[in-house]
C-alpha atoms as a PDB file:
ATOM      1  CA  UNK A   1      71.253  66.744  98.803  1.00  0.00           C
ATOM      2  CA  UNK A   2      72.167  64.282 101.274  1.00  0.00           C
ATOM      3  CA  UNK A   3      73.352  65.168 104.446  1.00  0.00           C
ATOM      4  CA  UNK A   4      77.271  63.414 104.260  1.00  0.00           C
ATOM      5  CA  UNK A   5      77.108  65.731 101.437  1.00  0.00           C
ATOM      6  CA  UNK A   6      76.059  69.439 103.454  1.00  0.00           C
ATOM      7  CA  UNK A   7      78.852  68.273 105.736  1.00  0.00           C
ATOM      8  CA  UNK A   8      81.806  69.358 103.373  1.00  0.00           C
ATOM      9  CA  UNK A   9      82.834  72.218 103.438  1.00  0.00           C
ATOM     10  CA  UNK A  10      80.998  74.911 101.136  1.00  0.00           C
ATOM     11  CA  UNK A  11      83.163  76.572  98.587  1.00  0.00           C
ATOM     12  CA  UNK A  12      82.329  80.405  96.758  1.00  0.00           C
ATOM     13  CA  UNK A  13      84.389  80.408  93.222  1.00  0.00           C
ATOM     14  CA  UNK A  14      83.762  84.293  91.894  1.00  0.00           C
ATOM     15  CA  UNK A  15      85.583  84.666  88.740  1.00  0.00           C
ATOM     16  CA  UNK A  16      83.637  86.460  85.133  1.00  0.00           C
ATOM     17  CA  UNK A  17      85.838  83.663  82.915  1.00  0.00           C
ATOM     18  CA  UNK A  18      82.611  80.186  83.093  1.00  0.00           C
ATOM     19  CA  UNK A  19      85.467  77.655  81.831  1.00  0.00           C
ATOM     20  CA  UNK A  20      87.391  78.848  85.003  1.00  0.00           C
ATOM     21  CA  UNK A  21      84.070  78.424  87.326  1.00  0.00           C
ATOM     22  CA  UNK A  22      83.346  75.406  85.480  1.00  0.00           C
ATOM     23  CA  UNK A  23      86.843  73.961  85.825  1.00  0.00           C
ATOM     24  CA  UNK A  24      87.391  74.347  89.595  1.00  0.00           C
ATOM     25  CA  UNK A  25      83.740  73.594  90.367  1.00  0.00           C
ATOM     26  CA  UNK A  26      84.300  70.087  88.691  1.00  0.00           C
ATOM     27  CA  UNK A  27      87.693  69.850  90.143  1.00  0.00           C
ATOM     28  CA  UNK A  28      87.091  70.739  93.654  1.00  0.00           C
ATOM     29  CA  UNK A  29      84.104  68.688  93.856  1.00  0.00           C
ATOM     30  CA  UNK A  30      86.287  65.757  93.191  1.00  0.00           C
ATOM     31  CA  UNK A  31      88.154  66.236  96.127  1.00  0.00           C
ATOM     32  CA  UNK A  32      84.950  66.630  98.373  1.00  0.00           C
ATOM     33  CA  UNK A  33      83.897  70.292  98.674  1.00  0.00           C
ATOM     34  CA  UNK A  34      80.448  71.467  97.841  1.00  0.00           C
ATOM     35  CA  UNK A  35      80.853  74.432  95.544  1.00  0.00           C
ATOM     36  CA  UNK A  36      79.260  77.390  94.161  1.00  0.00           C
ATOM     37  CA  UNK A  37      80.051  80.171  91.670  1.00  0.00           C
ATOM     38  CA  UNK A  38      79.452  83.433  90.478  1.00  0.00           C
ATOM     39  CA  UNK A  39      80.366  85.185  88.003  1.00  0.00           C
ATOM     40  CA  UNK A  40      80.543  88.615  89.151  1.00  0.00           C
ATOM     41  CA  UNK A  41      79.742  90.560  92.873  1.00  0.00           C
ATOM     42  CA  UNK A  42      75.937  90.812  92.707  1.00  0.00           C
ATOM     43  CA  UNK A  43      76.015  86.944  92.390  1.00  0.00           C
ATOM     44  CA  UNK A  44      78.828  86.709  95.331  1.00  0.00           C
ATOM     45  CA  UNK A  45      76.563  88.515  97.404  1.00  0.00           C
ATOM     46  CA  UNK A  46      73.313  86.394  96.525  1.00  0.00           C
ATOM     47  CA  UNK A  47      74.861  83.175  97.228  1.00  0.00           C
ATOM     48  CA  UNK A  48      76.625  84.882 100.668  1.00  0.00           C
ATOM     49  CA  UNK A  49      72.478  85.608 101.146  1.00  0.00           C
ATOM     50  CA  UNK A  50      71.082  81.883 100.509  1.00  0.00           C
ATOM     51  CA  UNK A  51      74.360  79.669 101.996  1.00  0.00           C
ATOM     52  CA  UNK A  52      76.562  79.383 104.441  1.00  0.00           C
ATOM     53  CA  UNK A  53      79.729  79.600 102.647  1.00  0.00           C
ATOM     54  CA  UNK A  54      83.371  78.461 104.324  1.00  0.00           C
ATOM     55  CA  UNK A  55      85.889  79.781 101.678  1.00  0.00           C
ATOM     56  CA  UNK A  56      85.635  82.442  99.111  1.00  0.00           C
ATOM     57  CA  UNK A  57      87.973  82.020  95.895  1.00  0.00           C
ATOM     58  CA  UNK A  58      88.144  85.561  94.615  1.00  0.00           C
ATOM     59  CA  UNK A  59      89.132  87.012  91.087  1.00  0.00           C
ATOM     60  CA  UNK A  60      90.849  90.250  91.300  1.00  0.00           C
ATOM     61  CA  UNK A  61      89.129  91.541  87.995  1.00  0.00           C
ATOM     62  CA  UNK A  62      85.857  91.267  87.513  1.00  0.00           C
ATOM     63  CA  UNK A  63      83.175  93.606  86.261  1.00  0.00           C
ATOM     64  CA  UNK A  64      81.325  95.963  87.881  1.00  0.00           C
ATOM     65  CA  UNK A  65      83.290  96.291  91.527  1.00  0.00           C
ATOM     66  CA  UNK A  66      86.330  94.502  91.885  1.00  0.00           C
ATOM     67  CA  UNK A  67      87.594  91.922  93.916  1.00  0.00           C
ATOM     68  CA  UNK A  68      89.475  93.882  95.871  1.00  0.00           C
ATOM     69  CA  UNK A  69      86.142  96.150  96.936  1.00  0.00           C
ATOM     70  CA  UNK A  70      84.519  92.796  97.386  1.00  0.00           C
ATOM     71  CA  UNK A  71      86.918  92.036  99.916  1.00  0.00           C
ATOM     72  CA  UNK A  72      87.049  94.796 101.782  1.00  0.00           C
ATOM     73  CA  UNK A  73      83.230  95.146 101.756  1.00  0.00           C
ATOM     74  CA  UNK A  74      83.131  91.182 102.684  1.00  0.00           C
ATOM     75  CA  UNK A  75      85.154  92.427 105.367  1.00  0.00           C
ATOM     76  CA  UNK A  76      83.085  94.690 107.150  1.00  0.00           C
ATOM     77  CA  UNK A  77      80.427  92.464 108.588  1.00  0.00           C
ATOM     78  CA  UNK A  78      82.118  89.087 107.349  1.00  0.00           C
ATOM     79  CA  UNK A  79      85.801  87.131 108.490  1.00  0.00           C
ATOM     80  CA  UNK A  80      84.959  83.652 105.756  1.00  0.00           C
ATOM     81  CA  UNK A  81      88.423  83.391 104.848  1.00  0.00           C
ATOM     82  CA  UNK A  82      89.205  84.612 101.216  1.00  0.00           C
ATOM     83  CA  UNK A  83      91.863  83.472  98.394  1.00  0.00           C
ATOM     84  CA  UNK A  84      92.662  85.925  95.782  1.00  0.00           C
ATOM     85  CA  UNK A  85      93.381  85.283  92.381  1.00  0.00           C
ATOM     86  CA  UNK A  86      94.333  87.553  89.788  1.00  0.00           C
ATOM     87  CA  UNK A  87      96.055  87.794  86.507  1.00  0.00           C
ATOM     88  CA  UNK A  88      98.425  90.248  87.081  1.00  0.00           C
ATOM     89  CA  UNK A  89     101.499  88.791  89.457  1.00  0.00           C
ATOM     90  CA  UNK A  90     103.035  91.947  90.721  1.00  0.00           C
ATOM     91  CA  UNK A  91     104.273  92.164  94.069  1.00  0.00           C
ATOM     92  CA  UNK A  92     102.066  95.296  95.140  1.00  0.00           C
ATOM     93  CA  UNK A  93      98.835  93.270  93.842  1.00  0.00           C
ATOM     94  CA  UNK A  94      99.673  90.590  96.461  1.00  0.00           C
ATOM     95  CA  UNK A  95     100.376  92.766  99.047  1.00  0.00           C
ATOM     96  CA  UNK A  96      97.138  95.008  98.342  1.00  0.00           C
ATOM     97  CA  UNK A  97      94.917  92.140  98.038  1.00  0.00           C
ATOM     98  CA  UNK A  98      96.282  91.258 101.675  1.00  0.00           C
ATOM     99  CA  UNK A  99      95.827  94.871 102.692  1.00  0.00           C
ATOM    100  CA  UNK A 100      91.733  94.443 101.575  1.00  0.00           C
ATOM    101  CA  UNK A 101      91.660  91.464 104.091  1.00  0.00           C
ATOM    102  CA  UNK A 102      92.768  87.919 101.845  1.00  0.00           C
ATOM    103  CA  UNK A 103      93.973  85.379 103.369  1.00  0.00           C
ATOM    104  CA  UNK A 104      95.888  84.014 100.537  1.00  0.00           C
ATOM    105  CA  UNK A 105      96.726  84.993  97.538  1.00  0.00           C
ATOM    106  CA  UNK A 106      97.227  82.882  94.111  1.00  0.00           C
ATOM    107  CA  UNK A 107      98.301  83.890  91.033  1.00  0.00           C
ATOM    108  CA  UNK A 108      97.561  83.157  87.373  1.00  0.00           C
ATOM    109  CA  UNK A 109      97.732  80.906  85.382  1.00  0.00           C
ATOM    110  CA  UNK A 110      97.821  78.208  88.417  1.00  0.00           C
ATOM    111  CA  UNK A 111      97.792  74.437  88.501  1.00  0.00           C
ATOM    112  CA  UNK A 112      94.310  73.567  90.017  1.00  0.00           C
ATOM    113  CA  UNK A 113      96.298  71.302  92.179  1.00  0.00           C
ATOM    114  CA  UNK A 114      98.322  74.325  94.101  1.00  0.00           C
ATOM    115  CA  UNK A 115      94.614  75.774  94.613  1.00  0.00           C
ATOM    116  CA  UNK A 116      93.330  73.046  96.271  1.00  0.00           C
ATOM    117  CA  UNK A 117      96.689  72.849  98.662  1.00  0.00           C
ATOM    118  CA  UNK A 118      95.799  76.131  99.530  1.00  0.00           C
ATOM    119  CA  UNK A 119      92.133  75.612 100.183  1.00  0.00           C
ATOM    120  CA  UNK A 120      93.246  72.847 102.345  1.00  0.00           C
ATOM    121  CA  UNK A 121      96.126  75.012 104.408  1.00  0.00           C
ATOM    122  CA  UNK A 122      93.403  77.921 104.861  1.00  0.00           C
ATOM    123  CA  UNK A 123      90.398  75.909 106.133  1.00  0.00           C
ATOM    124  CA  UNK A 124      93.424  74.300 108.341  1.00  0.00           C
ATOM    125  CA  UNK A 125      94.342  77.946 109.878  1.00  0.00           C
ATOM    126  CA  UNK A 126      90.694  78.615 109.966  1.00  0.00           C
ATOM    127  CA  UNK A 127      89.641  75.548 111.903  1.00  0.00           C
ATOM    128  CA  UNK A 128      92.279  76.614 114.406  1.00  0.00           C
ATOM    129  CA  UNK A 129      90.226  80.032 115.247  1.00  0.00           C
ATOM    130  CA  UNK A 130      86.504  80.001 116.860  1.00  0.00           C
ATOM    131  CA  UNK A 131      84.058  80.923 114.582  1.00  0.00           C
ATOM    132  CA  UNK A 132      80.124  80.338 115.692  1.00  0.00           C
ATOM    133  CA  UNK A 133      78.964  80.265 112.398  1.00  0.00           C
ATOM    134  CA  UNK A 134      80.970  77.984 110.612  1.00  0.00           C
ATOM    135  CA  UNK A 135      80.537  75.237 109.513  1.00  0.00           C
ATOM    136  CA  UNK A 136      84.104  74.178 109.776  1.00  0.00           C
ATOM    137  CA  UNK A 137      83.900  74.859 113.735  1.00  0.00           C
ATOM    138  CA  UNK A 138      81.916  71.994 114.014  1.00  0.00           C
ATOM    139  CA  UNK A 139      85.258  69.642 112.532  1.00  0.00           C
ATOM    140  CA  UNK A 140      87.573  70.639 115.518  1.00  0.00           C
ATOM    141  CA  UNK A 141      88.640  68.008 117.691  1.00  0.00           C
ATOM    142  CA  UNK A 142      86.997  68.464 120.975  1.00  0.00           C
ATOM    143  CA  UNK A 143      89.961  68.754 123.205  1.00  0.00           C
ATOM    144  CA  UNK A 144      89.375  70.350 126.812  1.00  0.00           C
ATOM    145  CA  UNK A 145      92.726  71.852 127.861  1.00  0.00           C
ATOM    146  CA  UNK A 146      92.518  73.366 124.187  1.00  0.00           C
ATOM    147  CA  UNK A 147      88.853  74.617 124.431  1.00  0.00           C
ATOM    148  CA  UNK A 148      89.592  76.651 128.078  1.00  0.00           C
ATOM    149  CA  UNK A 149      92.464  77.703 126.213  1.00  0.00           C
ATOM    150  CA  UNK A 150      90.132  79.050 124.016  1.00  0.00           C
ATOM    151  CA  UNK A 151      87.517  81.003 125.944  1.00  0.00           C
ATOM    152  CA  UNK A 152      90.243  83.196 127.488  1.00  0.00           C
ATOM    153  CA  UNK A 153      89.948  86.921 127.943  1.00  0.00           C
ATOM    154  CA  UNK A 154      93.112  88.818 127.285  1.00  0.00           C
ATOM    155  CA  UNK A 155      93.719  92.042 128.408  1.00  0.00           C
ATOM    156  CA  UNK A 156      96.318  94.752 127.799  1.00  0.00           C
ATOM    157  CA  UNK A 157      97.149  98.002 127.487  1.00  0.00           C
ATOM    158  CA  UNK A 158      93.838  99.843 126.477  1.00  0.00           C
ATOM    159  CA  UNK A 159      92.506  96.650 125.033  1.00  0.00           C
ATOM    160  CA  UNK A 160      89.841  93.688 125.849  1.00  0.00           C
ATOM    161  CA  UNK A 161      90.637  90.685 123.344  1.00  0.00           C
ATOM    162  CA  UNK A 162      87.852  87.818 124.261  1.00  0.00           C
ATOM    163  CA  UNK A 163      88.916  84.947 122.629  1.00  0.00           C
ATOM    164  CA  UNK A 164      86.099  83.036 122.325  1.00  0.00           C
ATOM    165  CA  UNK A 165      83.737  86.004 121.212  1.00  0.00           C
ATOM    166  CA  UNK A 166      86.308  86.482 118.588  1.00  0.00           C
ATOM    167  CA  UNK A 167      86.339  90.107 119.789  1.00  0.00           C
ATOM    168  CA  UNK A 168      88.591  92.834 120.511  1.00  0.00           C
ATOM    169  CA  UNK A 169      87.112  96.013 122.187  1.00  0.00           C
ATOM    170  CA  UNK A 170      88.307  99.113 123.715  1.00  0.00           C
ATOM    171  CA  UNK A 171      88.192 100.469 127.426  1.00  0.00           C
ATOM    172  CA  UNK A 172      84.687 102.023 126.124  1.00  0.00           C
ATOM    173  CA  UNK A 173      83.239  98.892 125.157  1.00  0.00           C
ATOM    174  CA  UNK A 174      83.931  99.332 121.070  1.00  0.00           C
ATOM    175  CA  UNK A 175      84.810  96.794 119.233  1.00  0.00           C
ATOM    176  CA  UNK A 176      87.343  96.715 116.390  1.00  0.00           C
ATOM    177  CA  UNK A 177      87.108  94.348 113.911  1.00  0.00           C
ATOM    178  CA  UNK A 178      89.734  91.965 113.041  1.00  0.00           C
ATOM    179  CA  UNK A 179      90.407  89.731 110.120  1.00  0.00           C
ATOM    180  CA  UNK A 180      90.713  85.953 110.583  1.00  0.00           C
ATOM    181  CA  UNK A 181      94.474  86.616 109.782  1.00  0.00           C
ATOM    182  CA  UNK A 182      94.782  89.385 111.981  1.00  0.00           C
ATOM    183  CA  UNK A 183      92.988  87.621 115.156  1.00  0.00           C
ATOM    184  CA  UNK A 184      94.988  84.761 114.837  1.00  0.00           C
ATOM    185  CA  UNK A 185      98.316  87.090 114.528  1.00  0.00           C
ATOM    186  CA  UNK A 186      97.077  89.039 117.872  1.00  0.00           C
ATOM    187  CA  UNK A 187      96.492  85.655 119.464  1.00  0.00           C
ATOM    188  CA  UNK A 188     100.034  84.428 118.464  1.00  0.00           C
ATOM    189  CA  UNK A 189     101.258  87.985 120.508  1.00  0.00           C
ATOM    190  CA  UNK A 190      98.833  87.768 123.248  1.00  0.00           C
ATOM    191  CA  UNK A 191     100.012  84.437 124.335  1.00  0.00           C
ATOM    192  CA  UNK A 192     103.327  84.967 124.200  1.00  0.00           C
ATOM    193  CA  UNK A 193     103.867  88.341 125.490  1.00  0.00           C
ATOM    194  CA  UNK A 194     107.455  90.171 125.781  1.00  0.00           C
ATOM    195  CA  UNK A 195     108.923  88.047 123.813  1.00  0.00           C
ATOM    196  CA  UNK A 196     110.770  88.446 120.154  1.00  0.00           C
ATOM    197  CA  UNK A 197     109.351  86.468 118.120  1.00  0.00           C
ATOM    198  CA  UNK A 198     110.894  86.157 114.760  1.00  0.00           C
ATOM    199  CA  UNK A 199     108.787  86.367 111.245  1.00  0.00           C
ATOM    200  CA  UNK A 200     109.605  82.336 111.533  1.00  0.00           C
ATOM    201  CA  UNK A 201     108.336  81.812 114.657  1.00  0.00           C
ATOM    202  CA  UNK A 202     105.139  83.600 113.935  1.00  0.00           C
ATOM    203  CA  UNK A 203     104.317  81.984 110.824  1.00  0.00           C
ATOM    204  CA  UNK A 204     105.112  79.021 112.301  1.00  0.00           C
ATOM    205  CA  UNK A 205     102.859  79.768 115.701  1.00  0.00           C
ATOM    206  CA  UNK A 206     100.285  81.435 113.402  1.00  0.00           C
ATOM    207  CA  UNK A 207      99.556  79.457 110.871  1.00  0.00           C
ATOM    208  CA  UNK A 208     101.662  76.269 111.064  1.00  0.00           C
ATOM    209  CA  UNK A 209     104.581  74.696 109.344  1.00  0.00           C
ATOM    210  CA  UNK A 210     102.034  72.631 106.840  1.00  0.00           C
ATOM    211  CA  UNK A 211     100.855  75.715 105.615  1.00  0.00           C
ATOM    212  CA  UNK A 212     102.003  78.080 102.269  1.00  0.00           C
ATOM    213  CA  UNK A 213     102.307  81.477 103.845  1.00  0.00           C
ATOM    214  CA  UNK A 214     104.065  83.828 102.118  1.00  0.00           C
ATOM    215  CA  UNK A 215     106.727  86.026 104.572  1.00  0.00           C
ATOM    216  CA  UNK A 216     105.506  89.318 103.571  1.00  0.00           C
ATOM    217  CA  UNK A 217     101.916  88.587 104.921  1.00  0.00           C
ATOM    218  CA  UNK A 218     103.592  89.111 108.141  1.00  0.00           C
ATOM    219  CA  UNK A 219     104.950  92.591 107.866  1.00  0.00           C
ATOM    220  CA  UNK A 220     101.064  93.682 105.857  1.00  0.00           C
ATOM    221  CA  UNK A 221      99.404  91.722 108.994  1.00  0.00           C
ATOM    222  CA  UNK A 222     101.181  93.778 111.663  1.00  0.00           C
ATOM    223  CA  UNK A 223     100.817  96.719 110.125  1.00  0.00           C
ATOM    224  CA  UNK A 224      97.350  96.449 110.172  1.00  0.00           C
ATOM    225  CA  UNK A 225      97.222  95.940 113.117  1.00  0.00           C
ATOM    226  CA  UNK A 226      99.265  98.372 114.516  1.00  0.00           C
ATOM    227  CA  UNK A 227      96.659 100.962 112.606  1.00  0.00           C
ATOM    228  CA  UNK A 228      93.673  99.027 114.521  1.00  0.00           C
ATOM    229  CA  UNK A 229      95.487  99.011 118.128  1.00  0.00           C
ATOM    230  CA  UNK A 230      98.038 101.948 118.416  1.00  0.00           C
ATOM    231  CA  UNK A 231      97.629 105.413 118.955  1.00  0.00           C
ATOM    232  CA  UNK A 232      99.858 106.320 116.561  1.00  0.00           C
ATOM    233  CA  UNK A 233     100.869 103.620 114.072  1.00  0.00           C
ATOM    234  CA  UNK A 234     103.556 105.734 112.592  1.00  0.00           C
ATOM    235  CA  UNK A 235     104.589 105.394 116.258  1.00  0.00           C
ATOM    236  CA  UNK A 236     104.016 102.084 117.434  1.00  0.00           C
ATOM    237  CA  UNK A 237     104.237 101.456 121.582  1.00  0.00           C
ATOM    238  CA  UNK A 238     102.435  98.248 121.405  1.00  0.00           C
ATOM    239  CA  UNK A 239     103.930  95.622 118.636  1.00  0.00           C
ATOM    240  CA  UNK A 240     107.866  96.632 118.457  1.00  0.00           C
ATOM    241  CA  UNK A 241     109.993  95.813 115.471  1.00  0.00           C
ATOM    242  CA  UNK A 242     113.262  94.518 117.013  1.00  0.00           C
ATOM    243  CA  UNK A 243     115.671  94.898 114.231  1.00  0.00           C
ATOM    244  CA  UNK A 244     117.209  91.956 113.445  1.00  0.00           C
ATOM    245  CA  UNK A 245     115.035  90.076 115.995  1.00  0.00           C
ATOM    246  CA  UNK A 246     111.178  90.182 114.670  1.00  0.00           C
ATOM    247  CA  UNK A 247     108.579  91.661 116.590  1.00  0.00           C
ATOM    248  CA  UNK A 248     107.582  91.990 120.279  1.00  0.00           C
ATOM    249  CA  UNK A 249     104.409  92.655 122.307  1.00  0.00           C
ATOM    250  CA  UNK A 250     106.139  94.846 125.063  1.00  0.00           C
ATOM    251  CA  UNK A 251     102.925  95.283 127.295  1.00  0.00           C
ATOM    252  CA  UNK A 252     101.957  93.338 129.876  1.00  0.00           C
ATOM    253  CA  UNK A 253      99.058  90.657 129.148  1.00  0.00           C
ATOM    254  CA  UNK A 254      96.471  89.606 132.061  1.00  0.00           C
ATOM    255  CA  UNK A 255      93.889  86.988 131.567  1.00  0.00           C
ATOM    256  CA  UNK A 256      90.619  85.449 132.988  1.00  0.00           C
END
């Protein structure tokens, strides 16, 4: 392989069905991604072994564990961005597939063309957010105003949110991990602190007006992280809900 081609970005399609693997592998290579399938989580994980994979396209059902533990396992050592597909198009399977840690979600039957849109608006989010290991780092415009802006440490409330570590720890030094969607959500609050921001204002701050986000992502996102950040979540003291408004970080923010 030449090396224009191990500059695109490296696709995962997991799905048990070979005409869909075969289908988006042919299609998505058209449109310059490398790409590489399995067919179940055994081969996910072999392939997350031997590559450095940028995007994960993930079937809900599969045999042996689902996607759903995939992603929540991925999630535990891994933040590649994931886009869930599944057969079933109920509202709760959208919202728990966001719950295990997707970053989209697609369902089927789709047009391969609405996939590929949303491969493109993810690895767009994704470029936004530092990430060491990425290949897709390595695309960002170099920009210097935007790169200090990137090596910030925030602080609040009990919290240490390094920026360009990509991590958030406690006053004890123990660190909390967050999905890609979740950092770039507490980013979004950290850098505008004490201020409403509507569930327009954040998708638009978090994840841009080019992007297919769906609204309820929002409300899943926050709640997430309200479990990760308050004391009591059933209690929030951190992220307010401002009815009518949106939400608000009311603590004050420091950085260095």
């Amino acid at each position: 392989m030449d090396s224009s081609a191990l500059s695109l970005p490296h696709l995962l399609i997991v799905d048990d069905h070979s005409e869909i693997r075969d289908l988006l592998k042919r299609f998505l290579s058209q449109h310059n991604y490398r790409v590489s399938v399995a067919a179940d989580g055994d081969e996910m994980e072999q392939c997350l072994r031997d590559n450095s994979i940028d995007l994960i396209v993930l079937d809900l059902m599969l045999p042996g564990k689902d996607g759903l533990t995939l992603c929540r396992e991925l999630r535990v050592h891994s933040n590649i961005p994931v886009i869930m597909l599944t057969a079933m198009g109920e509202e709760v399977d959208k919202i728990i597939g966001l719950e295990m840690g997707a970053d989209d979600y697609l369902p089927k039957p789709f047009n391969p063309r609405e996939l590929l849109a949303r491969v493109k608006a993810v690895i767009r989010r994704f470029n936004a957010i530092p990430e060491g290991k990425s290949v897709l780092k390595s695309k960002i415009d170099s920009v210097e105003e935007a790169q200090d802006k990137e090596s910030y440490v925030y602080r609040f409330n009990r919290w240490c949110f390094d920026i360009g570590q990509r991590e958030l720890t406690d006053n004890d030094g123990i660190a909390v991990s967050l999905t890609s969607a979740e950092f770039t959500l507490l980013k979004v609050f950290v850098e505008h602190p004490r201020k409403v921001l509507s569930r327009e204002q954040l998708l638009d701050l978090a994840k841009g007006r080019e992007t297919d986000v769906y609204d309820r992502s929002i409300d899943t996102i926050i709640s997430r992280l309200r479990k990760k950040l308050e004391i009591d979540h059933k209690k929030p003291e951190l992220i307010k809900t401002i009815w009518g408004g949106g939400y608000q970080l009311v603590c004050e923010v420091t950085y260095d």
